[in-house]
C-alpha atoms as a PDB file:
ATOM      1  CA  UNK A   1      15.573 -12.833 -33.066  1.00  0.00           C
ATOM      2  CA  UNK A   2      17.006 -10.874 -35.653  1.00  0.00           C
ATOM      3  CA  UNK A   3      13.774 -11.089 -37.849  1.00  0.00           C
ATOM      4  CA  UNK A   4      11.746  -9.402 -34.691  1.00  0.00           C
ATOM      5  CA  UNK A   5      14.216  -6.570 -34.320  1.00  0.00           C
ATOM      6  CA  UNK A   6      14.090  -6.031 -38.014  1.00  0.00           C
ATOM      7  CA  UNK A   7      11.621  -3.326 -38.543  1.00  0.00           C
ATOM      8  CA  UNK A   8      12.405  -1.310 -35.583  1.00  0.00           C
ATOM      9  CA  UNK A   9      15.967  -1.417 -37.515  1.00  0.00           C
ATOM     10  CA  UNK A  10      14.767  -0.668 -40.321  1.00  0.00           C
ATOM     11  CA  UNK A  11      12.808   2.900 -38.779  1.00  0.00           C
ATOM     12  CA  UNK A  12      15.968   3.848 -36.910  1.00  0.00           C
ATOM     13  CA  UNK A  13      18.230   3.424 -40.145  1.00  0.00           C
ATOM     14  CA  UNK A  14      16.348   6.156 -41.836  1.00  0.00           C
ATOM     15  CA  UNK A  15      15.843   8.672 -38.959  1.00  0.00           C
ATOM     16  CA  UNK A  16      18.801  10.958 -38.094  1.00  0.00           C
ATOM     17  CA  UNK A  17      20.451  10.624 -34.300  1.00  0.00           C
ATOM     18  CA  UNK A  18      18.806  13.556 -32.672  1.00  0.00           C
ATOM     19  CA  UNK A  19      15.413  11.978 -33.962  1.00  0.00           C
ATOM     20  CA  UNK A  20      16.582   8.212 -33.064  1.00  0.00           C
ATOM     21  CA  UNK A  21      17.565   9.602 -29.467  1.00  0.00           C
ATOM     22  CA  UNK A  22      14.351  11.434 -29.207  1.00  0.00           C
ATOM     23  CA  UNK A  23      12.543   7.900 -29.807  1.00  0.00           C
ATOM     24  CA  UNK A  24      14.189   6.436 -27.966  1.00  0.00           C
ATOM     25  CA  UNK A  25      13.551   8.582 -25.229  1.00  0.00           C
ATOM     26  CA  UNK A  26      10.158   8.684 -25.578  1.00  0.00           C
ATOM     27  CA  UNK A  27       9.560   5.143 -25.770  1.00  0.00           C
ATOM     28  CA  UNK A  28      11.394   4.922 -22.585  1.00  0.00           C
ATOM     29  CA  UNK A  29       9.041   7.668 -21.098  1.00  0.00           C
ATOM     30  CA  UNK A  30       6.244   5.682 -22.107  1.00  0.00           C
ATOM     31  CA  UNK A  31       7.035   2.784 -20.656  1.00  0.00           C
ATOM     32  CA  UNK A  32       8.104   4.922 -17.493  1.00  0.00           C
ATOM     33  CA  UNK A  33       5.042   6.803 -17.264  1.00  0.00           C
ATOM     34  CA  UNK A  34       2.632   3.199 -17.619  1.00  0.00           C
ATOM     35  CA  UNK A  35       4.586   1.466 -14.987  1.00  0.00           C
ATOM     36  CA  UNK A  36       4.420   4.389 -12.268  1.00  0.00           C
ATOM     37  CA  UNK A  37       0.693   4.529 -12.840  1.00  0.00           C
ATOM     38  CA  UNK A  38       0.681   0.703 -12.497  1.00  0.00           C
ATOM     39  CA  UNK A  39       2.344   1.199  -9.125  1.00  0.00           C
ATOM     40  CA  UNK A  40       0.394   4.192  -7.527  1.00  0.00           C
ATOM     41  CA  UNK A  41      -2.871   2.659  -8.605  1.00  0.00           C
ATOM     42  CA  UNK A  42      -1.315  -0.554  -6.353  1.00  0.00           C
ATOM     43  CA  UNK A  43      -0.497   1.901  -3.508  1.00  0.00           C
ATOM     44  CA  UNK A  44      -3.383   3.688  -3.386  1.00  0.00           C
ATOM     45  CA  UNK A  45      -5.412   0.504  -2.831  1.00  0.00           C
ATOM     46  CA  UNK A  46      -3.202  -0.901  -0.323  1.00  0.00           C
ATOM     47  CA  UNK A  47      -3.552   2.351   1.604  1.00  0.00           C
ATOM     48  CA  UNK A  48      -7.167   2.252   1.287  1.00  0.00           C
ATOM     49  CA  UNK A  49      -7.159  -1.362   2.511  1.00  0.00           C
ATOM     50  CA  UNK A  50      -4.737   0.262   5.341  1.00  0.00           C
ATOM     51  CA  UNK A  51      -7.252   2.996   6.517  1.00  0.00           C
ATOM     52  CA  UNK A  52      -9.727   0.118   6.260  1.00  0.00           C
ATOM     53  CA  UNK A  53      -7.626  -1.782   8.754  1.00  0.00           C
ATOM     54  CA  UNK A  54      -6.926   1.227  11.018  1.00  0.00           C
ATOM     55  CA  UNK A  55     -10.722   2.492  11.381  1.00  0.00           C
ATOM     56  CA  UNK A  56     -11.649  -1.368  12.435  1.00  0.00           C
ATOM     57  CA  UNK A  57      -8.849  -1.532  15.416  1.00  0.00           C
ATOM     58  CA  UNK A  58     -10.073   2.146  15.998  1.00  0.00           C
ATOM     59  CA  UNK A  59     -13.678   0.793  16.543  1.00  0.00           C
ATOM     60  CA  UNK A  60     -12.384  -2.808  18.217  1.00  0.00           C
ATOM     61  CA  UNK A  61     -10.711  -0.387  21.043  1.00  0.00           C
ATOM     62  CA  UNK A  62     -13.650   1.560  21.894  1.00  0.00           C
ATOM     63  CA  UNK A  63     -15.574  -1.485  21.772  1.00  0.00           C
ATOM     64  CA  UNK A  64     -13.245  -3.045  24.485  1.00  0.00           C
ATOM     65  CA  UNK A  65     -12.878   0.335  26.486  1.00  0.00           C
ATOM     66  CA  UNK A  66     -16.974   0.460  26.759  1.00  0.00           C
ATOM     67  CA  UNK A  67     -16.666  -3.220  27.907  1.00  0.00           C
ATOM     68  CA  UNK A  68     -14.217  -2.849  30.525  1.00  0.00           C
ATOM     69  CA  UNK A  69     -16.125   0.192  32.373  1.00  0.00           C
ATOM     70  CA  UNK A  70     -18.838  -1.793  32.013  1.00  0.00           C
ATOM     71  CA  UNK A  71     -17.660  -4.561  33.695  1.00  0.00           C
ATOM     72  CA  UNK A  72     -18.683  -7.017  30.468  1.00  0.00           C
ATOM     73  CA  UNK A  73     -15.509  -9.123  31.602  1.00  0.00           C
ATOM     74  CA  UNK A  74     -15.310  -9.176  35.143  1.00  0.00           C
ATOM     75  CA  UNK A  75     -12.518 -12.082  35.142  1.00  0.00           C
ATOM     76  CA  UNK A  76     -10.360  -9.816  32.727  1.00  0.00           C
ATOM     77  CA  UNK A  77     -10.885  -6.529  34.768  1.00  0.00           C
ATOM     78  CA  UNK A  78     -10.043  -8.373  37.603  1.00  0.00           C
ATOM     79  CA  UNK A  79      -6.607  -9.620  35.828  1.00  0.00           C
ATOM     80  CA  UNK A  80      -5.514  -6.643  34.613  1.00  0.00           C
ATOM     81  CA  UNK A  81      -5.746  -4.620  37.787  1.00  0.00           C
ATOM     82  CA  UNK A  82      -3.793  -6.465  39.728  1.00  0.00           C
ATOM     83  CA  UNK A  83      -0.998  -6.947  36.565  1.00  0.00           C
ATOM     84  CA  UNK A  84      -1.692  -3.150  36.974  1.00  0.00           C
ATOM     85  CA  UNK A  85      -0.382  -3.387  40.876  1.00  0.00           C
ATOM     86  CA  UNK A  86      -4.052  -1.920  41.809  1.00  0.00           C
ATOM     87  CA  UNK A  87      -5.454  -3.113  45.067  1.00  0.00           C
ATOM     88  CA  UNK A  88      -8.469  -5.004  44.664  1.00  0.00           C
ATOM     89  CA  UNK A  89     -11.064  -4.423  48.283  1.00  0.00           C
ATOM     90  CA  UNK A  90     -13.140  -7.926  48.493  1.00  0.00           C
END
C-alpha cells in the first residue's frame, strides 16, 4: 500500500503547505464537481422518464373520460353511478 501512495508522497514532500492544501483542495473539487454531474445527468433522465409517465396517465384519463360519455362501458357507468348515490330511471 505504501508503494501506491509513494509518488503522491513524494509530490507533496516538495510542495510548500499553502500549495499542498491548494491540491488538495482541488483534487477534492474535482472529484466533487464529476460526481454532481454524474448525479444531475441521473436526475434529469429520471424526470424525463417522469414527464413521460405523467403525459401517458394524462392521455389514459381523457381516453376514459371520452369513454364514459360515450357510454363505451355501459356495465361500469352503470356501477359507478349508483357508488355515486345517482338514481338510475329503468
Amino acid at each position: 500500500m505504501k508503494l501506491l501512495f509513494l509518488p503522491a508522497i513524494r509530490v507533496l514532500d516538495r510542495l510548500s503547505y499553502p500549495l499542498k492544501f491548494g491540491l488538495i483542495i482541488l483534487v477534492c473539487t474535482a472529484a466533487s464537481a464529476i460526481l454532481l454531474t454524474q448525479i444531475f445527468t441521473n436526475l434529469r433522465s429520471e424526470i424525463r422518464v417522469t414527464q413521460q409517465e405523467i403525459a401517458g396517465l394524462e392521455l389514459f384519463d381523457a381516453g376514459f373520460a371520452a369513454a364514459f360519455l360515450t357510454g363505451f362501458l355501459p356495465g361500469f357507468t352503470v356501477f359507478l353511478l349508483a357508488t355515486w348515490g345517482i338514481p338510475l330511471r329503468v
